[in-house]
Protein backbone atom coordinates (compact mmCIF):
# COMPACT_ATOMS: atom_id res chain seq x y z
CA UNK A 1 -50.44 93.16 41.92
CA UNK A 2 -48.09 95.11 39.59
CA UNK A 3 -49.55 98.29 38.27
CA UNK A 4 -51.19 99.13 35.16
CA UNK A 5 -47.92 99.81 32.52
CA UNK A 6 -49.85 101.43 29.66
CA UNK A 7 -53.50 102.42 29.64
CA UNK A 8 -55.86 104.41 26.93
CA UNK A 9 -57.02 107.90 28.90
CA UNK A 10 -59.23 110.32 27.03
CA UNK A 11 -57.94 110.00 24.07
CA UNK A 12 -53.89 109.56 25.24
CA UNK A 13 -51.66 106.97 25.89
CA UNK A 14 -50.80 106.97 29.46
CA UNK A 15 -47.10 104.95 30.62
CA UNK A 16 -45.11 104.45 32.84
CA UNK A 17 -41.68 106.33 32.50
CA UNK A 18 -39.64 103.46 33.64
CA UNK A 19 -36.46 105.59 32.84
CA UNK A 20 -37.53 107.25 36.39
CA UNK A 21 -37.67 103.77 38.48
CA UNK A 22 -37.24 103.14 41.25
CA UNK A 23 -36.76 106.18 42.70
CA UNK A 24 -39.86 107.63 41.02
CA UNK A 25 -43.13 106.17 39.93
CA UNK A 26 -44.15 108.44 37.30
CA UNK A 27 -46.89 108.41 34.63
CA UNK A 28 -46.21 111.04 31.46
CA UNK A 29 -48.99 111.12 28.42
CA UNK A 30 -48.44 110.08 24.79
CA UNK A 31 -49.94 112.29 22.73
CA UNK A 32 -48.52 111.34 19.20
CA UNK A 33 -46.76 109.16 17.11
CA UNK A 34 -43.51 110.89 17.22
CA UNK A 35 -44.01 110.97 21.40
CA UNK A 36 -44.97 106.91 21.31
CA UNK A 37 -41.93 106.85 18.91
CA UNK A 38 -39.46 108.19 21.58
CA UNK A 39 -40.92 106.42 24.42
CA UNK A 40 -39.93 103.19 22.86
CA UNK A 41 -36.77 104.13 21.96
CA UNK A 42 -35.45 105.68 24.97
CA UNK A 43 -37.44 102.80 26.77
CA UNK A 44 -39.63 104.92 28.70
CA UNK A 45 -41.44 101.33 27.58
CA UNK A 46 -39.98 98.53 27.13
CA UNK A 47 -40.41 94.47 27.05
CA UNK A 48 -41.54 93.04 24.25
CA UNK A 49 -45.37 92.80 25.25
CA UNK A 50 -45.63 95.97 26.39
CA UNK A 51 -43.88 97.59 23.39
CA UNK A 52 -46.07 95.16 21.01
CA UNK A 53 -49.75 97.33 22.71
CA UNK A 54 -47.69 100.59 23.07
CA UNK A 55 -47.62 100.13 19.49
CA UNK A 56 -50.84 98.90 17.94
CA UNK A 57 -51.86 102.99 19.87
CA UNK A 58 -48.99 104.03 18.29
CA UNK A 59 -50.76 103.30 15.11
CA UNK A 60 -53.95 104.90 16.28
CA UNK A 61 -52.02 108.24 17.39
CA UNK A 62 -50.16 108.50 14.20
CA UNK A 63 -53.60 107.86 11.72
CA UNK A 64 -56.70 109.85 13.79
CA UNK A 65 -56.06 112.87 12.53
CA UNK A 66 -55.69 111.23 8.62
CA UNK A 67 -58.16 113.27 6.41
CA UNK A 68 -58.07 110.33 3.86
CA UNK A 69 -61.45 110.17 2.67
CA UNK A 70 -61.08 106.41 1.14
CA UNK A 71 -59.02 103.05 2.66
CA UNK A 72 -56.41 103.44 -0.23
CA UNK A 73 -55.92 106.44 1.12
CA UNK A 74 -56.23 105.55 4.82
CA UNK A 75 -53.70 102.86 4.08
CA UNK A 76 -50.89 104.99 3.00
CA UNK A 77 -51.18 106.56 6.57
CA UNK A 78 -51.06 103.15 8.17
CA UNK A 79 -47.95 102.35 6.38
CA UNK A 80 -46.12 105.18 6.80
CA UNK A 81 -47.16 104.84 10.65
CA UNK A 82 -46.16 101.46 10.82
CA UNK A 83 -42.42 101.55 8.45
CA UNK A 84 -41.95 104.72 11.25
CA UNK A 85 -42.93 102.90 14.47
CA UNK A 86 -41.12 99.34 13.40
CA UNK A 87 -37.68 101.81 13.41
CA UNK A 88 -37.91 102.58 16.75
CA UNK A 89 -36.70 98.76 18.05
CA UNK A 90 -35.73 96.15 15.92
CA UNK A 91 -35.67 93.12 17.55
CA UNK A 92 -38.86 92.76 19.85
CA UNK A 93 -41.04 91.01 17.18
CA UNK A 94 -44.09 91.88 19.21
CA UNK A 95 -44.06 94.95 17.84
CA UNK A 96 -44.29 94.26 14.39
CA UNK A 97 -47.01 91.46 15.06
CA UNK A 98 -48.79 94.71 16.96
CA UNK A 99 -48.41 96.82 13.67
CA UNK A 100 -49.20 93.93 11.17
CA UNK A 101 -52.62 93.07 13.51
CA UNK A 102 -53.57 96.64 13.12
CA UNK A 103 -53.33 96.86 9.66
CA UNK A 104 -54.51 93.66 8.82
CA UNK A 105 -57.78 94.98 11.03
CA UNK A 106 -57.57 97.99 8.93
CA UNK A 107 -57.77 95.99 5.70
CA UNK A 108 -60.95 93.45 7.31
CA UNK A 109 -62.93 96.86 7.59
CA UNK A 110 -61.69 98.46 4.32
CA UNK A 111 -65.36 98.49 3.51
CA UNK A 112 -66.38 100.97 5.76
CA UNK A 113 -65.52 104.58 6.09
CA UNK A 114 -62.34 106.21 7.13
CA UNK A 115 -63.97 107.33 10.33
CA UNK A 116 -65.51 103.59 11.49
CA UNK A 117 -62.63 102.22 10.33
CA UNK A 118 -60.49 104.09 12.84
CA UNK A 119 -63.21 102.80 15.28
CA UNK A 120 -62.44 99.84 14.56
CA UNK A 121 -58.48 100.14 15.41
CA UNK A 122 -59.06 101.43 18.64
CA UNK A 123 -61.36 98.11 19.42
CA UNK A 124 -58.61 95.81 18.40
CA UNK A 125 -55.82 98.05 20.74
CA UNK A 126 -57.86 97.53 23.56
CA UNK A 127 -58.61 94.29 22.82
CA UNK A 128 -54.76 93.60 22.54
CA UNK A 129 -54.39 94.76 26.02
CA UNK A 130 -56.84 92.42 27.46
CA UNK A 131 -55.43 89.46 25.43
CA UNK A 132 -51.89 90.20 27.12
CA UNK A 133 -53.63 90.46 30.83
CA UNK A 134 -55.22 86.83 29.92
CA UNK A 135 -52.17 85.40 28.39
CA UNK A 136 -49.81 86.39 31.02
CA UNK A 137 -52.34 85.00 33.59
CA UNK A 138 -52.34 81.49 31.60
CA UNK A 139 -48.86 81.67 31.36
CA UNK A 140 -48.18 81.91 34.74
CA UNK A 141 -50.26 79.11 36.17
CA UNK A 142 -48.57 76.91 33.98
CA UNK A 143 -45.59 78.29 34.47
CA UNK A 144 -45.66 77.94 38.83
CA UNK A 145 -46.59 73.98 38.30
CA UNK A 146 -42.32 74.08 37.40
CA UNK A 147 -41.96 75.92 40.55
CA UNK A 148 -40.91 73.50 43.87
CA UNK A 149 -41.83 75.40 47.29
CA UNK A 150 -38.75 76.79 49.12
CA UNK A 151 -36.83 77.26 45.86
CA UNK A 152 -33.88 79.22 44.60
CA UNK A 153 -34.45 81.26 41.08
CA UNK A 154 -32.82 83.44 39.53
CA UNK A 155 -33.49 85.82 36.76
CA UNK A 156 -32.37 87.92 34.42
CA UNK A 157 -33.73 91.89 33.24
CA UNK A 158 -36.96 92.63 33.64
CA UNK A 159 -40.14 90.34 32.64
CA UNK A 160 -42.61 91.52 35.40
CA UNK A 161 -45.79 93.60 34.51
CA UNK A 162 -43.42 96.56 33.32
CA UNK A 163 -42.20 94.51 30.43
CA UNK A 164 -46.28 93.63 29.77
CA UNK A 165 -49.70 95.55 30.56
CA UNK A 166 -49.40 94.67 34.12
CA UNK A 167 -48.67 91.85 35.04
CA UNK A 168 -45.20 89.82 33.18
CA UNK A 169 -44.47 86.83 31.76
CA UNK A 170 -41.03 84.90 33.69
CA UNK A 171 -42.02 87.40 36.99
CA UNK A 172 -45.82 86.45 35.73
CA UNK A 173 -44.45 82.69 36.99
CA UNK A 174 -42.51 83.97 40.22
CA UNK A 175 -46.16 85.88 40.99
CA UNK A 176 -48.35 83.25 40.91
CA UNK A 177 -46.10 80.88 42.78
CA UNK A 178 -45.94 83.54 45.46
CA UNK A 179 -49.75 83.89 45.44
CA UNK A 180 -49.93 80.04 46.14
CA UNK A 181 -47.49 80.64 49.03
CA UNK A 182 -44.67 78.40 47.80
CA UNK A 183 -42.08 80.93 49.84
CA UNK A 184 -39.65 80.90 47.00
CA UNK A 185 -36.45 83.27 46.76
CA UNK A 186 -35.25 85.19 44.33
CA UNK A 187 -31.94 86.87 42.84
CA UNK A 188 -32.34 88.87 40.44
CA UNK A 189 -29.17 89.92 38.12
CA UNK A 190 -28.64 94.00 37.85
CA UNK A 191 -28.52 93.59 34.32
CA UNK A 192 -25.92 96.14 32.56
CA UNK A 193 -25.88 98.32 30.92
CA UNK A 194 -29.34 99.95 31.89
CA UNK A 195 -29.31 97.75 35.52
CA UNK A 196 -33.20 96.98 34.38
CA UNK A 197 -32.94 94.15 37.11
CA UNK A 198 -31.68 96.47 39.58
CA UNK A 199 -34.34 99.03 39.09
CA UNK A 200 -37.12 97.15 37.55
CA UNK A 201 -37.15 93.88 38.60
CA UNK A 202 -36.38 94.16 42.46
CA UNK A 203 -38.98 96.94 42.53
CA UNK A 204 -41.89 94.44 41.36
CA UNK A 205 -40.91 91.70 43.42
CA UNK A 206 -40.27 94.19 47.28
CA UNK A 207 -43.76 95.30 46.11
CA UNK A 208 -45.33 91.87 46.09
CA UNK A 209 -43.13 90.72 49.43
CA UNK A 210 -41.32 88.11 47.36
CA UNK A 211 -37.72 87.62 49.43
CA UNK A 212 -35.48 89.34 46.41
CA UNK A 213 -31.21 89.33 46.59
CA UNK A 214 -30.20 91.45 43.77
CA UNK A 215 -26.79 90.52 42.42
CA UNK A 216 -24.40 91.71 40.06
CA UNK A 217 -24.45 89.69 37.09
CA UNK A 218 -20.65 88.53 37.07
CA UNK A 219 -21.60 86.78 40.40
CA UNK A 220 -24.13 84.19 38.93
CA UNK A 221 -21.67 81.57 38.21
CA UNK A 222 -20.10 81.92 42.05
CA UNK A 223 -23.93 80.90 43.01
CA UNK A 224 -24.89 77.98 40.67
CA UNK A 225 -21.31 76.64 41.69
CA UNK A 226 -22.25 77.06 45.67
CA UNK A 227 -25.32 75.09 44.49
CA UNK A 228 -27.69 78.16 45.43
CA UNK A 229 -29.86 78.17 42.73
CA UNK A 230 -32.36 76.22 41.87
CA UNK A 231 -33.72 77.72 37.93
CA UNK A 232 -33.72 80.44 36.14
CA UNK A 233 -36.79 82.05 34.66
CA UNK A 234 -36.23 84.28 31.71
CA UNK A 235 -38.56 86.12 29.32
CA UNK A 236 -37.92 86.62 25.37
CA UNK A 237 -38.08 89.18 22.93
CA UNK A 238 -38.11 87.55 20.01
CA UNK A 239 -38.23 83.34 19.21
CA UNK A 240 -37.11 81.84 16.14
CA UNK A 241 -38.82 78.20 14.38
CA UNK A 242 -35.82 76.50 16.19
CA UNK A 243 -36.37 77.49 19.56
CA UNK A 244 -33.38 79.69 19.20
CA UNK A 245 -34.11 83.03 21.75
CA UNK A 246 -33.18 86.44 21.46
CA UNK A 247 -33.60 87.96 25.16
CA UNK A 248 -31.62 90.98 27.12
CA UNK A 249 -27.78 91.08 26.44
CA UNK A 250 -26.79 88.60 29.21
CA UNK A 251 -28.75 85.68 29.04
CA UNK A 252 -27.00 83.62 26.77
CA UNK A 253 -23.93 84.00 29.57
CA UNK A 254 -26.77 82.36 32.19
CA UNK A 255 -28.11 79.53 29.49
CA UNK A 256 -24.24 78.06 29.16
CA UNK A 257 -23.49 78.37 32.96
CA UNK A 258 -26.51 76.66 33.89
CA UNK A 259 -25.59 73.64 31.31
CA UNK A 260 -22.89 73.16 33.35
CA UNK A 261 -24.17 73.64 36.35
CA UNK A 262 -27.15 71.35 35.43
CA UNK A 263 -29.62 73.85 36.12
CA UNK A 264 -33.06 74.26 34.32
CA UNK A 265 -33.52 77.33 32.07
CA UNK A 266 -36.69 78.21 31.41
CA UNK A 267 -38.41 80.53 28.76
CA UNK A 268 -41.64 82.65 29.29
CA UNK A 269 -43.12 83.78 26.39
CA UNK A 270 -46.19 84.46 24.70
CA UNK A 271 -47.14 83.20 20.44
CA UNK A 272 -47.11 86.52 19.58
CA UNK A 273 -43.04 86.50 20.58
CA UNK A 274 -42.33 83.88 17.97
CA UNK A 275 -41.20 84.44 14.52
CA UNK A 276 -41.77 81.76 12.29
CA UNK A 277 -40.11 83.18 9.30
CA UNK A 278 -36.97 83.10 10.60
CA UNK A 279 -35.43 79.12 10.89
CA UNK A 280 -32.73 79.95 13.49
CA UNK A 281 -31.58 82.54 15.66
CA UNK A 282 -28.26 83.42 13.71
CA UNK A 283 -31.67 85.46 11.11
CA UNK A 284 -32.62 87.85 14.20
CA UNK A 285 -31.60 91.46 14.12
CA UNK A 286 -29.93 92.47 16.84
CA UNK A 287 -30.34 95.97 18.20
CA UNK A 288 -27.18 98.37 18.67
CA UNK A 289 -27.45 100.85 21.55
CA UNK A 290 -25.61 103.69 22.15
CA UNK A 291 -22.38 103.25 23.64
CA UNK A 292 -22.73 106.19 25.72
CA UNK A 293 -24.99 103.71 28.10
CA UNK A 294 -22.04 101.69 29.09
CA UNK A 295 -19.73 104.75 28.74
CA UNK A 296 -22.04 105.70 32.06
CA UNK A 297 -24.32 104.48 34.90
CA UNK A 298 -27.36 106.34 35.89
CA UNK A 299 -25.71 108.98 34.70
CA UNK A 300 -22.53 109.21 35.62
CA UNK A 301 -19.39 108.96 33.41
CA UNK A 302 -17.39 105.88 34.19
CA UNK A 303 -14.75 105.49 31.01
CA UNK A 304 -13.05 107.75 28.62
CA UNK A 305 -16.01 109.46 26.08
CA UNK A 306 -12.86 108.24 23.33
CA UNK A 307 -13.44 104.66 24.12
CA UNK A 308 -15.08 102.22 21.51
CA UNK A 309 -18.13 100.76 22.63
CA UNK A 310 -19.62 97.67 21.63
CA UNK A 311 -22.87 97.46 23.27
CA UNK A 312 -25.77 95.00 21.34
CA UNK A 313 -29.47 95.23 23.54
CA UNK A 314 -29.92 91.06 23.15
CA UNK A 315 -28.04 88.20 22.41
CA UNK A 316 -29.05 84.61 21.05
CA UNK A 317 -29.63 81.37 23.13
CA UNK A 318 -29.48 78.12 21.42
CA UNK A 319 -32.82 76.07 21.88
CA UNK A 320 -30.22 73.36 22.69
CA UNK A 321 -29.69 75.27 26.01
CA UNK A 322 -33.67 76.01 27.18
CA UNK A 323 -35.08 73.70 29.26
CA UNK A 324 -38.86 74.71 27.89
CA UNK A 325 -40.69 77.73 26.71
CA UNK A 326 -44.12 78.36 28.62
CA UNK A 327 -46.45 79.86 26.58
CA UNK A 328 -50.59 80.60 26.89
CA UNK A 329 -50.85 77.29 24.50
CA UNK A 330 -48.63 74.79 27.11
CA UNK A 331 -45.29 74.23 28.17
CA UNK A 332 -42.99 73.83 25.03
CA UNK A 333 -39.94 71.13 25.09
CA UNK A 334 -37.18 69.92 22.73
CA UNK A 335 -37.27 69.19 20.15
CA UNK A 336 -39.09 72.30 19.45
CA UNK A 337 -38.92 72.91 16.00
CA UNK A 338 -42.08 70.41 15.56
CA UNK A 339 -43.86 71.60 18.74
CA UNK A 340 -43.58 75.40 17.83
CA UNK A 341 -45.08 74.96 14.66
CA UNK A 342 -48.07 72.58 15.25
CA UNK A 343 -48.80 75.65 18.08
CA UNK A 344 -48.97 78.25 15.45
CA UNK A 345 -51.39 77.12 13.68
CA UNK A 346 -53.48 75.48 15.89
């Protein structure tokens, strides 16, 4: 199984440095909000679940040490933990569900004092994690009854247990159709500019004996054409009303080729990745990243350091282009403005 990404130890928040994959598995402690802050955005953690529990601790690092004596008081904390943590990623709408849960929790225990409120945080944190390790789980059964035996997928990034608390949500699927011995194969895109399916992805799947071909992601199109793949299994970091899905810089290439190709795309998600206030995809912020991380790979300079850069973490896919969305609540299909909606609220 893939390992624990973020755990609660003694007091710290304990990750995995994923900046250090593959070549190193390495664990470094979070010991404040400034620390949790810089984890996120260097993606030391990343993927929208695991950011979303990263951050509901996050809250708890930055507000322990409050000396606010009342919940007005505590509350000004909270905010100015949350406004800080929320600037740290913008598009991943888990973690501003993760921050809004806490704070609403703060508010349902306003009535108590400072110190059982903070209690009270920490219960709903580690009750966030165990929600994620069940909702993956649900996803992914439902998910593997897509899944033929002897099939071809392909995916894109990185949606295994490092993107979640341990275990994924479009890798969740690939998992649980490997447990049931359906002796699929995989090809996983290297996923510039940060090659998180070259170091992330291929590393979960050699460690759970799937049969993995990693690819470069300009090749994809050469293999639907050949007629060697099957689906593709994505995850999402952020789902608007429409079914319109933000996801890793890339995918929107994969949803058009695979219309042509008359492929399946699938979405793996769970509720807490949609965003009901916004009606389309054209309303979700789009993260910038440094240009410096195409300017180089792993390091290593590979254009002029003059050279513009235009380098956005996530683009959009039309809900015209998904085949379905799995989430913990069923498998979603067009139209989905009605379906995503009666979900939310049931």
């Amino acid at each position: 199984m893939p390992v624990a990404t973020i755990e609660w130890v003694n007091g710290k928040v304990r990750i995995i440095d994923q900046t250090k994959l593959p070549h190193k598995l390495e664990r470094v402690e979070i010991k404040n909000v400034r620390s949790m802050w810089h984890a996120i955005k260097k993606l030391k953690i990343r993927g929208a679940p695991a950011i979303g529990v990263a951050g509901a601790f996050g809250m708890i690092l930055g507000t322990r040490d409050s000396k606010a004596k009342s919940y007005k008081e505590f509350k000004k904390n909270l905010d100015r933990t949350a406004g800080y943590l929320g600037s740290s990623r913008p598009t991943a709408v888990n973690l501003f569900w993760a921050l809004k849960r806490i704070e609403r929790c703060a508010e349902e225990h306003s009535f108590l004092p400072v110190p059982e409120i903070k209690a009270a945080l920490i219960k709903e944190a580690f009750k966030m994690m165990k929600e994620d390790r069940d909702v993956c789980r649900r996803m992914a059964s439902l998910g593997d009854k897509l899944v033929k035996k002897g099939e071809r997928i392909l995916t894109h990034c990185n949606a295994g247990g490092l993107a979640t608390v341990d275990y994924g949500t479009a890798l969740g699927v690939l998992f649980k159709a490997n447990e049931r011995g359906k002796n699929i194969k995989v090809f996983v895109d290297e996923t510039r500019p940060l090659l998180q399916g070259a170091r992330l992805t291929t590393w979960e799947l050699l460690k759970e004996k799937i049969d993995v071909t990693l690819i470069c992601d300009n090749m994809a199109a050469f293999l639907m054409k050949k007629g060697e793949i099957d689906k593709i299994f994505v995850g999402a970091d952020r789902i608007a009303g429409n079914g319109d899905v933000a996801n890793k810089i890339g995918t929107y290439n994969l949803a058009v080729l695979a219309r042509y190709h008359k492929i399946p795309l699938y979405v793996v998600a769970p509720i807490s990745t949609f965003d009901l206030t916004l009606s389309s995809g054209k309303d979700i912020p789009i993260e910038q990243r440094d240009g410096r991380e195409v300017r180089t790979v792993m390091g290593k300079k590979v254009a002029p350091d003059n050279v513009k850069v235009y380098n956005p973490a996530f683009d959009i896919t039309p809900a015209s282009l998904v085949a379905a969305i799995i989430t913990e609540k069923g498998i979603f299909r067009p139209p989905y403005s009605k379906v995503i909606k009666k979900a939310m609220i049931r």
